[in-house]
Every structure is written in C-alpha cells, then in structure tokens.
N, C-alpha and C. Protein backbone atom coordinates (compact mmCIF):
# COMPACT_ATOMS: atom_id res chain seq x y z
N UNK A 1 93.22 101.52 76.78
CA UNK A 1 93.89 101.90 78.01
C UNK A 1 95.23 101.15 78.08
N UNK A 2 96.19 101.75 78.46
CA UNK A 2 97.74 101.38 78.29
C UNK A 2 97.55 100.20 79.81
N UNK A 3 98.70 99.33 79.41
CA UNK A 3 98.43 98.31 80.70
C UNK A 3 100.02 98.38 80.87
N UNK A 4 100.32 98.58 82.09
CA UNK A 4 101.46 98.51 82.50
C UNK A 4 102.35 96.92 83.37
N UNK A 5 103.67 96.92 83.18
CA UNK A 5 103.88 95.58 83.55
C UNK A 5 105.06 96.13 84.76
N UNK A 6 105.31 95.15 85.52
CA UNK A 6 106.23 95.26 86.94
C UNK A 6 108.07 94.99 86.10
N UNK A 7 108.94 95.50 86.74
CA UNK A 7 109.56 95.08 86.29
C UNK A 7 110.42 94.66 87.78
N UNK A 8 110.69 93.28 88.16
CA UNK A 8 110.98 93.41 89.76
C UNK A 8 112.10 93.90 90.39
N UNK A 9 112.50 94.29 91.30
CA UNK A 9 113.42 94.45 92.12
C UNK A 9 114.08 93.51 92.38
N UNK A 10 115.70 93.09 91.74
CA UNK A 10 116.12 91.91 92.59
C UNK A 10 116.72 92.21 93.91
N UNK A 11 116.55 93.32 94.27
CA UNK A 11 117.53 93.56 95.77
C UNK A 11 116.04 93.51 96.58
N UNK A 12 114.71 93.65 95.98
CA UNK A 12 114.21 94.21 97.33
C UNK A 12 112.76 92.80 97.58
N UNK A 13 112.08 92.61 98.05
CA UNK A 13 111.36 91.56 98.60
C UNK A 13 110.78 90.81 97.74
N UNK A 14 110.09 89.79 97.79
CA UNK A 14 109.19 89.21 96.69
C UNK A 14 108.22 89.81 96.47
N UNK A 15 108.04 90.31 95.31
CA UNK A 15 107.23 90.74 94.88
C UNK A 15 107.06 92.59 94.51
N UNK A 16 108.53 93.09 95.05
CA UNK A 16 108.54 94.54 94.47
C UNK A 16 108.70 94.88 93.40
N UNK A 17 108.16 95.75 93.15
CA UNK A 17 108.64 96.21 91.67
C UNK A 17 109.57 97.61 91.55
N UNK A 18 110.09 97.31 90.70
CA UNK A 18 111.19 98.60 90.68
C UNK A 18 110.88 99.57 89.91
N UNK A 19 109.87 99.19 88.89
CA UNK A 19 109.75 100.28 87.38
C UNK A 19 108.66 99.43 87.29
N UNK A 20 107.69 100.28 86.39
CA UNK A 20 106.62 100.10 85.79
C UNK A 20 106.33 100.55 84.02
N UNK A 21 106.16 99.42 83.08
CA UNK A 21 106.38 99.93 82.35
C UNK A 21 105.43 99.82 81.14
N UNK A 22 104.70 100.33 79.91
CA UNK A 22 104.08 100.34 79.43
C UNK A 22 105.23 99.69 77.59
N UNK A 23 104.39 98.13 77.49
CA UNK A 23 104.94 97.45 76.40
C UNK A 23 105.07 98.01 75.52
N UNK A 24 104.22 98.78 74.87
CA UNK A 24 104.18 99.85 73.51
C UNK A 24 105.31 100.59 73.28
N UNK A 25 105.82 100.91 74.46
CA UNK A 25 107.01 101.96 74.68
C UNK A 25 108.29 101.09 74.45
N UNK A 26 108.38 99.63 74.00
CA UNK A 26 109.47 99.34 74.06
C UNK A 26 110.04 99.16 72.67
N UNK A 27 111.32 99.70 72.74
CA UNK A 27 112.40 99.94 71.13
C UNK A 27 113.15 98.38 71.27
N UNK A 28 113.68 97.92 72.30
CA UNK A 28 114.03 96.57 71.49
C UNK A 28 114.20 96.03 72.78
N UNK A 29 114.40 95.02 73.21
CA UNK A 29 114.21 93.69 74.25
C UNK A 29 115.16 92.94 73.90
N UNK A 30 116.39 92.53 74.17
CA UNK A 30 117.32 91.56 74.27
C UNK A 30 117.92 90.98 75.30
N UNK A 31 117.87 89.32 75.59
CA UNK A 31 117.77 88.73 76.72
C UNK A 31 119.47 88.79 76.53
N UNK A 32 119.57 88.21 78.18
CA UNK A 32 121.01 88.13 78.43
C UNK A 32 121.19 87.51 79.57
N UNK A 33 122.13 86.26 79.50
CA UNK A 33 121.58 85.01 80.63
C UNK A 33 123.49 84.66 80.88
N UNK A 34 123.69 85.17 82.16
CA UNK A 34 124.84 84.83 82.93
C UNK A 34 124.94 83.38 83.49
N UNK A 35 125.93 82.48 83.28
CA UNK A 35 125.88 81.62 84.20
C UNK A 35 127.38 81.27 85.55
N UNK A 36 126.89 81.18 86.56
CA UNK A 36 127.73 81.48 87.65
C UNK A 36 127.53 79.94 88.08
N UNK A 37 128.77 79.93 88.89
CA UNK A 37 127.85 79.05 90.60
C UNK A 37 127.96 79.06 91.54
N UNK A 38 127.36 77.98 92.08
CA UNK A 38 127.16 78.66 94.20
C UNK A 38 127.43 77.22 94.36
N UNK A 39 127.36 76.80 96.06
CA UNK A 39 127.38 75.70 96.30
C UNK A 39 126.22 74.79 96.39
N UNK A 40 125.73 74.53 95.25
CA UNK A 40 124.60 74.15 94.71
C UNK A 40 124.20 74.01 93.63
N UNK A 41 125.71 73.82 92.67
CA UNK A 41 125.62 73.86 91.16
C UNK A 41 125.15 75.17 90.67
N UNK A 42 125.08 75.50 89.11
CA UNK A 42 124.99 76.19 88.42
C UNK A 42 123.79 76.96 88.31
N UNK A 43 124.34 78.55 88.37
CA UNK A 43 122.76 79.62 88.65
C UNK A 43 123.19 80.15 87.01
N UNK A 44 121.82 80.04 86.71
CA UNK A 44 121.94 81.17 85.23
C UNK A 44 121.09 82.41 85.99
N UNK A 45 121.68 83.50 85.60
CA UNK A 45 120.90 84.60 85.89
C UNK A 45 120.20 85.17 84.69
N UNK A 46 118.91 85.82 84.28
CA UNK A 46 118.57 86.10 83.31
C UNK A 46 118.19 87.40 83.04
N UNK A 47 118.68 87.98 82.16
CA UNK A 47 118.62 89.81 82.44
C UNK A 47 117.68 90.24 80.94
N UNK A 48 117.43 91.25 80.92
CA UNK A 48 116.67 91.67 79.26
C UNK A 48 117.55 93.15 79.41
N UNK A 49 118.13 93.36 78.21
CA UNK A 49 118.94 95.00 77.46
C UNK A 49 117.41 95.58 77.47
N UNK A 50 116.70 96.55 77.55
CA UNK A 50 115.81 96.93 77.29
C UNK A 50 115.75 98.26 77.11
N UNK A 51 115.37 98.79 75.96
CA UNK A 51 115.06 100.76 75.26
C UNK A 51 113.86 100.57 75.45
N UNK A 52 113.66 101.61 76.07
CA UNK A 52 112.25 102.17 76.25
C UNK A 52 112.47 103.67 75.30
N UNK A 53 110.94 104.04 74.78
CA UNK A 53 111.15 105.61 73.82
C UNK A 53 111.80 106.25 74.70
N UNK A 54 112.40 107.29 74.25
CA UNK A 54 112.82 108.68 75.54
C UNK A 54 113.60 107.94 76.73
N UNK A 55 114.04 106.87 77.04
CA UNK A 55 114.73 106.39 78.15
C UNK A 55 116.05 105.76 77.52
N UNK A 56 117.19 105.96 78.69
CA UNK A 56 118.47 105.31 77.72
C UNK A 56 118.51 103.85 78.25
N UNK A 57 118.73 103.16 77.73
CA UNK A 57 118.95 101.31 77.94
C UNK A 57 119.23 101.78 79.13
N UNK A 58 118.66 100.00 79.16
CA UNK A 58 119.03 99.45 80.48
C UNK A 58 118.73 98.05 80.68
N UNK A 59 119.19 97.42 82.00
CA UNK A 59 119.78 96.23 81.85
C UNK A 59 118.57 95.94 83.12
N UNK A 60 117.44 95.23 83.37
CA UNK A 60 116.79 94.39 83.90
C UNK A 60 116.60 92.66 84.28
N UNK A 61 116.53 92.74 85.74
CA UNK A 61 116.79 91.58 85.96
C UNK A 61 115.75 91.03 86.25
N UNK A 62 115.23 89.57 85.44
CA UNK A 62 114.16 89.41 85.09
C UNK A 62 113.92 88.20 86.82
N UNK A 63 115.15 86.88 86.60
CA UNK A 63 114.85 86.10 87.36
C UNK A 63 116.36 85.39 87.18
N UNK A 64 116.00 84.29 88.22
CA UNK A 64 117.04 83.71 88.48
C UNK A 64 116.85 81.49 88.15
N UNK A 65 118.01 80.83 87.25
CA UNK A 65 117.30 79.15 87.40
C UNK A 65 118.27 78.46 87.18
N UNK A 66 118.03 77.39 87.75
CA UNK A 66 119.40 76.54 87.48
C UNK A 66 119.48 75.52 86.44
N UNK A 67 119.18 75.39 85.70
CA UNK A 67 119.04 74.76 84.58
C UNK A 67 119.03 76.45 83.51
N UNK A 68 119.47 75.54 81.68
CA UNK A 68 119.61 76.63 80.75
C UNK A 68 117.61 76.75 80.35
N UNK A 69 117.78 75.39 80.36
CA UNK A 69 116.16 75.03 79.91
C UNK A 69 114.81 75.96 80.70
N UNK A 70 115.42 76.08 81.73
CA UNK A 70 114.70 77.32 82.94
C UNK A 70 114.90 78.30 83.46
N UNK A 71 116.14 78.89 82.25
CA UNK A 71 116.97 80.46 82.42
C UNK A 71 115.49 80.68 80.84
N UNK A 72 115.57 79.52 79.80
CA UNK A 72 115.32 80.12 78.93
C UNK A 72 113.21 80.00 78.92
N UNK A 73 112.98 79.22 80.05
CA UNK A 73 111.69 79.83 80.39
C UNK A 73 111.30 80.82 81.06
N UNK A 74 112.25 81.29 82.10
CA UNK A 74 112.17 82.81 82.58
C UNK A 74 112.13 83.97 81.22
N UNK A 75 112.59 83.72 79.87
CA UNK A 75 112.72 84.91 79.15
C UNK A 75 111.05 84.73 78.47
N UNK A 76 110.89 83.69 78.47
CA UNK A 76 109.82 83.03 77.51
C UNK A 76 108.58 83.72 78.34
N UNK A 77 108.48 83.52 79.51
CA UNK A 77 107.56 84.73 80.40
C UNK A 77 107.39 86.24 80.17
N UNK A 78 108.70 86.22 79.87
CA UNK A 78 108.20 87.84 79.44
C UNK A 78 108.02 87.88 78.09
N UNK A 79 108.46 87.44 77.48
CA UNK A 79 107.93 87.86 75.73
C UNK A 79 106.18 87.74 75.97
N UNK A 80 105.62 86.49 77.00
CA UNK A 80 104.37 86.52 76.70
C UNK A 80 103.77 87.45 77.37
N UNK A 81 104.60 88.21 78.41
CA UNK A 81 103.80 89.02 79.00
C UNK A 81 104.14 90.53 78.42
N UNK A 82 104.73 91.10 77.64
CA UNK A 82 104.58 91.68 76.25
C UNK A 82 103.66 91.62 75.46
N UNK A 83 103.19 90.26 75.27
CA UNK A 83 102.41 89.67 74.12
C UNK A 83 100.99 90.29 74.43
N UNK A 84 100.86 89.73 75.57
CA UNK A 84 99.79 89.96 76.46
C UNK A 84 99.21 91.40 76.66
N UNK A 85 100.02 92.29 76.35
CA UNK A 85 99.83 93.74 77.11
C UNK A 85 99.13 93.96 75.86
C-alpha cells in the first residue's frame, strides 16, 4: 500500500498540508537553503527542487532555522521520511 507524505503549507497554519505525495513517485529531490535576516539574526530557509513522475518541478518549502547546522537538520528529516515511506 502506497504511503503518502504532507508536504506543508508555509502560508497556511501549523500543521497544513498543501500536497500530498507518494515517495516512489519522486525523480529527484534537491535541497536548497536561503539565508536572510530579521531582527533576530540569521533565518536559513530550507526548500527541496522536487520532480515528481508526470508533474513539472517544483520548489517546496520544507521549514524554517537559524543556525546552518539546523537548516541542514530540517533536510535530514525529510530524506528520512522518504526513507521511511
């Protein structure tokens, strides 16, 4: 049975999901980690390029950390939750 994963909404509440998506279906996964700031030091934002079969890229926003060390555990979450599926 296919297990599907959330992919969240960053505009909409904690915990929405925007797309739902089945791991099998994915052609390639490449992270992509912005860093900005606010008044509060440095935000990395962390995004994944993501092909799905039959779908054209697209750019998902995974999470948000202020440290690189915890932009690059936000990506590390999803590879395992890939792993996982």
């Amino acid at each position: 049975m296919p297990r599907l994963l959330p992919l969240h909404d960053k505009d909409g509440s904690p915990g929405d999901s925007r797309l739902w998506i089945n791991p099998d279906h994915i052609v390639t996964a490449a992270p992509s980690i912005t860093r900005s700031a606010d008044t509060h030091g440095d935000v990395f934002t962390v995004w994944v390029e993501l092909k799905l079969e039959g779908v054209p890229m697209m750019r998902v926003w995974l999470g948000t950390a202020s440290t690189a060390e915890a932009a690059s555990a936000v990506w590390d979450t999803f590879l395992i939750q890939i792993a996982d599926a």
